[in-house]
C-alpha atoms as a PDB file:
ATOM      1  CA  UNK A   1       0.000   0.000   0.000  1.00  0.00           C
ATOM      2  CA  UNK A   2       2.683   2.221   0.983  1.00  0.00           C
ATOM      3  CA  UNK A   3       4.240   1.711  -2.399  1.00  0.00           C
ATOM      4  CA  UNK A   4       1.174   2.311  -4.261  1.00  0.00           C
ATOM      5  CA  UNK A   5       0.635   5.845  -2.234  1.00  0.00           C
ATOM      6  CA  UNK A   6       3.976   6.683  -3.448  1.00  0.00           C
ATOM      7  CA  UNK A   7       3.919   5.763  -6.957  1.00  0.00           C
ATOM      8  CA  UNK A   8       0.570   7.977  -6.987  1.00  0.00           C
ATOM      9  CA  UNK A   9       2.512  10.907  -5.450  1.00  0.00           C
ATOM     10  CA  UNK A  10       4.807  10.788  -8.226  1.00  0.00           C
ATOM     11  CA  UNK A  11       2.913  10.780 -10.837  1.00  0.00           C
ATOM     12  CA  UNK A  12       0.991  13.674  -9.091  1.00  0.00           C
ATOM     13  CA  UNK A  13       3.833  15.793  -8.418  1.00  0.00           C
ATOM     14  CA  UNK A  14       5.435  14.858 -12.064  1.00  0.00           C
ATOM     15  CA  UNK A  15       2.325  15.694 -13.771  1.00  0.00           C
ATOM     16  CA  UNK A  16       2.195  19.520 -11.886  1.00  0.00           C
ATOM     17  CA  UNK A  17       5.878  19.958 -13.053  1.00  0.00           C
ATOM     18  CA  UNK A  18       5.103  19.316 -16.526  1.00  0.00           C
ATOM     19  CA  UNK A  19       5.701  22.181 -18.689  1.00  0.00           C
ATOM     20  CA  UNK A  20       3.575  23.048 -21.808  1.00  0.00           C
ATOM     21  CA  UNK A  21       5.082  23.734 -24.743  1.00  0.00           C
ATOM     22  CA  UNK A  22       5.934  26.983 -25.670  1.00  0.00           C
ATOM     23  CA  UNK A  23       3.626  28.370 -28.568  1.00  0.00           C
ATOM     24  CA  UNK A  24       4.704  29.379 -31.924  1.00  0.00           C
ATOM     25  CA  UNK A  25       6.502  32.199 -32.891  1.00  0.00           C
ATOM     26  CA  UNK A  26       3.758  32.745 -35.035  1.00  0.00           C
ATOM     27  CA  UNK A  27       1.213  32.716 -32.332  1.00  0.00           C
ATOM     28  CA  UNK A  28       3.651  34.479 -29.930  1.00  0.00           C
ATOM     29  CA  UNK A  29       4.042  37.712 -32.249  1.00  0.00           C
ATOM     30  CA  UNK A  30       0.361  38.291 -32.870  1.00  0.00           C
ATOM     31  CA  UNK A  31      -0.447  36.068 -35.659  1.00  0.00           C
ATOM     32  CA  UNK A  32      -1.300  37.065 -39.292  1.00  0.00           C
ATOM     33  CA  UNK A  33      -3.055  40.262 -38.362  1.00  0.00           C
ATOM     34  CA  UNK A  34       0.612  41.591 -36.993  1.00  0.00           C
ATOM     35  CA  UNK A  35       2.523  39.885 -39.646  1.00  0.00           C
ATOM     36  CA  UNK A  36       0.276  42.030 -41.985  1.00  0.00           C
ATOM     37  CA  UNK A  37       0.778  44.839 -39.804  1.00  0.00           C
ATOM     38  CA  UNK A  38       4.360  44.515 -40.449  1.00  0.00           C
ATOM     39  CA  UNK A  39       4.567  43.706 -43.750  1.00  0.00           C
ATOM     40  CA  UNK A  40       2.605  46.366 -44.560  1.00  0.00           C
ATOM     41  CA  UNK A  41       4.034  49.287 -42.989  1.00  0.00           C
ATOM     42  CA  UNK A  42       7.663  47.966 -43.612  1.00  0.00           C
ATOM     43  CA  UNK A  43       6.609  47.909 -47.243  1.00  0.00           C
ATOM     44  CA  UNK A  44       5.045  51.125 -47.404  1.00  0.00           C
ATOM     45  CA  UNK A  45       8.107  52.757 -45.714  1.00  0.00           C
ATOM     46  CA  UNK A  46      10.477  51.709 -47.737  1.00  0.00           C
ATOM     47  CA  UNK A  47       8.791  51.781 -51.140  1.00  0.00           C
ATOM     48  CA  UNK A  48       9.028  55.579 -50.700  1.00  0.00           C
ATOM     49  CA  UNK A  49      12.520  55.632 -48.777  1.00  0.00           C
ATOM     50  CA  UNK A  50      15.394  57.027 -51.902  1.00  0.00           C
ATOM     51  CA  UNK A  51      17.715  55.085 -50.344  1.00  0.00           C
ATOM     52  CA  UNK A  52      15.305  52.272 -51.467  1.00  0.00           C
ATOM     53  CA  UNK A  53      12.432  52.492 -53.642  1.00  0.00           C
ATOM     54  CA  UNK A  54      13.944  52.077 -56.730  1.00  0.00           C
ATOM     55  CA  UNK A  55      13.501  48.499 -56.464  1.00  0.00           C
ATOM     56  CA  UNK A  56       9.328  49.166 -56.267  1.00  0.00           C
ATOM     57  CA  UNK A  57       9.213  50.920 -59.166  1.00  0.00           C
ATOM     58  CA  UNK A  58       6.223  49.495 -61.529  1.00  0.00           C
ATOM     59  CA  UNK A  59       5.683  46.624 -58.422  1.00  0.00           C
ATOM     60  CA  UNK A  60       1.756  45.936 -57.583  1.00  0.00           C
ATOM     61  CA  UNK A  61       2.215  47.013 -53.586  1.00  0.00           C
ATOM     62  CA  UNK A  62      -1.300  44.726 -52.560  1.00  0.00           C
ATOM     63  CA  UNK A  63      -0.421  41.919 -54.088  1.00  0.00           C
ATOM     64  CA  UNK A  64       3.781  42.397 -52.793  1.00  0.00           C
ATOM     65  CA  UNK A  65       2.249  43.034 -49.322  1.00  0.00           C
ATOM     66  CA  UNK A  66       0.290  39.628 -49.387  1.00  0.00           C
ATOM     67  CA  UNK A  67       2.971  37.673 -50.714  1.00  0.00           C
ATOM     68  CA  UNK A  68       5.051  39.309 -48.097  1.00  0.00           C
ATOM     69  CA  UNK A  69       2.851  38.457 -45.488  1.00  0.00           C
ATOM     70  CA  UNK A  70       2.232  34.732 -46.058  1.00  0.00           C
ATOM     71  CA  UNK A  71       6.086  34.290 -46.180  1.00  0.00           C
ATOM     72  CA  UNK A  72       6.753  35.665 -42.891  1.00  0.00           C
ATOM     73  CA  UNK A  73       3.242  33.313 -41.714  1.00  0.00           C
ATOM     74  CA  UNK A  74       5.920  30.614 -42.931  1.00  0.00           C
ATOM     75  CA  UNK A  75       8.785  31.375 -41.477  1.00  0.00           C
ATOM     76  CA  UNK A  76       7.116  31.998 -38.336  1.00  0.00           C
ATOM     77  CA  UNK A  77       5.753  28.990 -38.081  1.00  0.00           C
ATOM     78  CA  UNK A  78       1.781  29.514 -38.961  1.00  0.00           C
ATOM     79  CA  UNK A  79      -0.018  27.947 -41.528  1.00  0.00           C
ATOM     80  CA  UNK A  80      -0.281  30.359 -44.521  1.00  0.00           C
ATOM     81  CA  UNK A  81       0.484  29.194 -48.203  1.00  0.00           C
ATOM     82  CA  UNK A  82       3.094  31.046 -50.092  1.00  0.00           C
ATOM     83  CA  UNK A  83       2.719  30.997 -53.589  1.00  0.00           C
ATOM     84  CA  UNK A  84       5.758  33.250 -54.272  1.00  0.00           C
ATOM     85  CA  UNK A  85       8.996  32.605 -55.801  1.00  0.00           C
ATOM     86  CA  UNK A  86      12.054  31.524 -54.096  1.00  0.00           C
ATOM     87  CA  UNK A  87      14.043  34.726 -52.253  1.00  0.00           C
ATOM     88  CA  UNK A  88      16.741  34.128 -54.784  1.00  0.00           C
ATOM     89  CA  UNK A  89      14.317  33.957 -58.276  1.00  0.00           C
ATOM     90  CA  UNK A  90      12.631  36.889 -57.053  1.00  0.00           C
ATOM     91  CA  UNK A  91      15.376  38.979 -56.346  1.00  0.00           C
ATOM     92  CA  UNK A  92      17.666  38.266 -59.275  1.00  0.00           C
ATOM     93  CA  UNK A  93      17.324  41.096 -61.618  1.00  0.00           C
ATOM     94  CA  UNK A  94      16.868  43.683 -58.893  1.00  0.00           C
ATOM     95  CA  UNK A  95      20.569  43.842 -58.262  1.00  0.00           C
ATOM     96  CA  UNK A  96      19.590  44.647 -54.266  1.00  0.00           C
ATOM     97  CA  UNK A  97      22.744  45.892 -52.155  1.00  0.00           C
ATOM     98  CA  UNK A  98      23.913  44.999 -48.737  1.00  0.00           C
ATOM     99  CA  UNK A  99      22.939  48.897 -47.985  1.00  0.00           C
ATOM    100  CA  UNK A 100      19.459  48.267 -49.120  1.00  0.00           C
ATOM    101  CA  UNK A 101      19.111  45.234 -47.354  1.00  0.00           C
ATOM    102  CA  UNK A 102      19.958  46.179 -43.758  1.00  0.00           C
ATOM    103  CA  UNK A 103      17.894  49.153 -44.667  1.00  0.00           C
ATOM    104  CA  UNK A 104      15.039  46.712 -44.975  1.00  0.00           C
ATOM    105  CA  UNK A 105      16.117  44.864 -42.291  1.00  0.00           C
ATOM    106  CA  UNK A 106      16.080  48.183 -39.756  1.00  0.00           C
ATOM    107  CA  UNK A 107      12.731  49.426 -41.047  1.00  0.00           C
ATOM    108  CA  UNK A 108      11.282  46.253 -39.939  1.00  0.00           C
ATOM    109  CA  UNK A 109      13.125  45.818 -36.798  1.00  0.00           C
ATOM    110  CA  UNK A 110      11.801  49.675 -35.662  1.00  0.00           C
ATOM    111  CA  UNK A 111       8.213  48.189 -36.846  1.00  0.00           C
ATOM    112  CA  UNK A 112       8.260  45.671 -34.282  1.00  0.00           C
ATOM    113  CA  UNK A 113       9.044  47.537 -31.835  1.00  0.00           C
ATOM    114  CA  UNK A 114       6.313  50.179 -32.675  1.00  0.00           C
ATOM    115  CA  UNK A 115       3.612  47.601 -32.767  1.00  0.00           C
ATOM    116  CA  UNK A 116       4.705  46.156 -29.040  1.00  0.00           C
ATOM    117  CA  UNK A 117       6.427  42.707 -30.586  1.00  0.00           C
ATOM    118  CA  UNK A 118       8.548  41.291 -27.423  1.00  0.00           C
ATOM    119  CA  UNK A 119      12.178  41.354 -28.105  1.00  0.00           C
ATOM    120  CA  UNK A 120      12.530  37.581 -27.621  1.00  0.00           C
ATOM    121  CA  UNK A 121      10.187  37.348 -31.224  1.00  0.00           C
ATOM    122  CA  UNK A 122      11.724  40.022 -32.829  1.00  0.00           C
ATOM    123  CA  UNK A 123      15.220  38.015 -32.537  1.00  0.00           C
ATOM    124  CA  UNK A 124      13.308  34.784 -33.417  1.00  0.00           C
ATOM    125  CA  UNK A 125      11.989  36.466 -36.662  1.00  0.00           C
ATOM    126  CA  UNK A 126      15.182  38.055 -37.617  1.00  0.00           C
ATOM    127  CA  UNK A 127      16.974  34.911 -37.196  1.00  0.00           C
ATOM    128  CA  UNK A 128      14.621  33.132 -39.059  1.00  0.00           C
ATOM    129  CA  UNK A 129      14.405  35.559 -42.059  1.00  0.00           C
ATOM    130  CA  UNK A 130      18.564  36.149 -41.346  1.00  0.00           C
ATOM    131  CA  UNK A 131      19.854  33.349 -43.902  1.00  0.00           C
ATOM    132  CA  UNK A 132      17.462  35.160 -47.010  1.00  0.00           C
ATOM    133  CA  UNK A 133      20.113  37.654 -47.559  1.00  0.00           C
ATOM    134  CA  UNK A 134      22.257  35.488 -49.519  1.00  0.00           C
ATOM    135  CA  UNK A 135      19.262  35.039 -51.894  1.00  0.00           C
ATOM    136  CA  UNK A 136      18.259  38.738 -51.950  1.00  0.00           C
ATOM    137  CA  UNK A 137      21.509  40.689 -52.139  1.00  0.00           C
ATOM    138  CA  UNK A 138      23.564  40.673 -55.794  1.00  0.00           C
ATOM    139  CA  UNK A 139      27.187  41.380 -54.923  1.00  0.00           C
END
């Protein structure tokens, strides 16, 4: 008996202990509505940035924003399609710099922290999205 009481306490005290598992990134930074949030105002800033726009010249901005949007779903783990073209295909003829780039990068890091995204995501996502620049940027 005094076996079977401590068997039971156990599996008590190891099923309180039991961590969940974490959620998503995806579900963690807000889900599509902020990944739209983001890729929308990230888009719209630099569009019109000179350092930058050049490469949106002639570019349908809805239909960039959504593709934008279902990548980052992607990469952050939710369950979006993305019917785009690889980083790399995409990006071929526009001859995008290191300068542009990190420009990119910046505009989006500032729009996370605008729209409240906790600095553990924001590195997640930035990791995550870290390795495209050898597909984006023509050296």
């Amino acid at each position: 008996m005094r076996y079977l009481v401590s068997v039971l306490l156990l599996l008590c005290v190891g099923c309180m202990t039991q961590s969940r598992p974490e959620a998503s990134l995806f579900q963690r930074i807000g889900g599509l509505p902020m990944l739209s949030r983001l890729s929308n105002q990230t888009l719209d800033i630099v569009s019109k940035d000179p350092r930058t726009s050049r490469s949106f010249e002639g570019v349908k901005m809805k239909t960039l924003k959504e593709s934008v949007t279902n990548y980052l779903c992607i990469k952050a783990g939710g369950e979006c399609v993305y019917e785009g073209e690889t980083m790399q295909k995409s990006h071929a003829d526009l001859h995008i710099t290191t300068a542009e780039f990190e420009i990119m990068v910046e505009v989006l890091r500032e729009r996370m922290d605008a729209n409240g995204v906790g600095a553990k995501e924001k590195n997640e996502l930035l990791k995550v999205l870290a390795p495209t620049k050898r597909d984006i940027v023509s050296n």
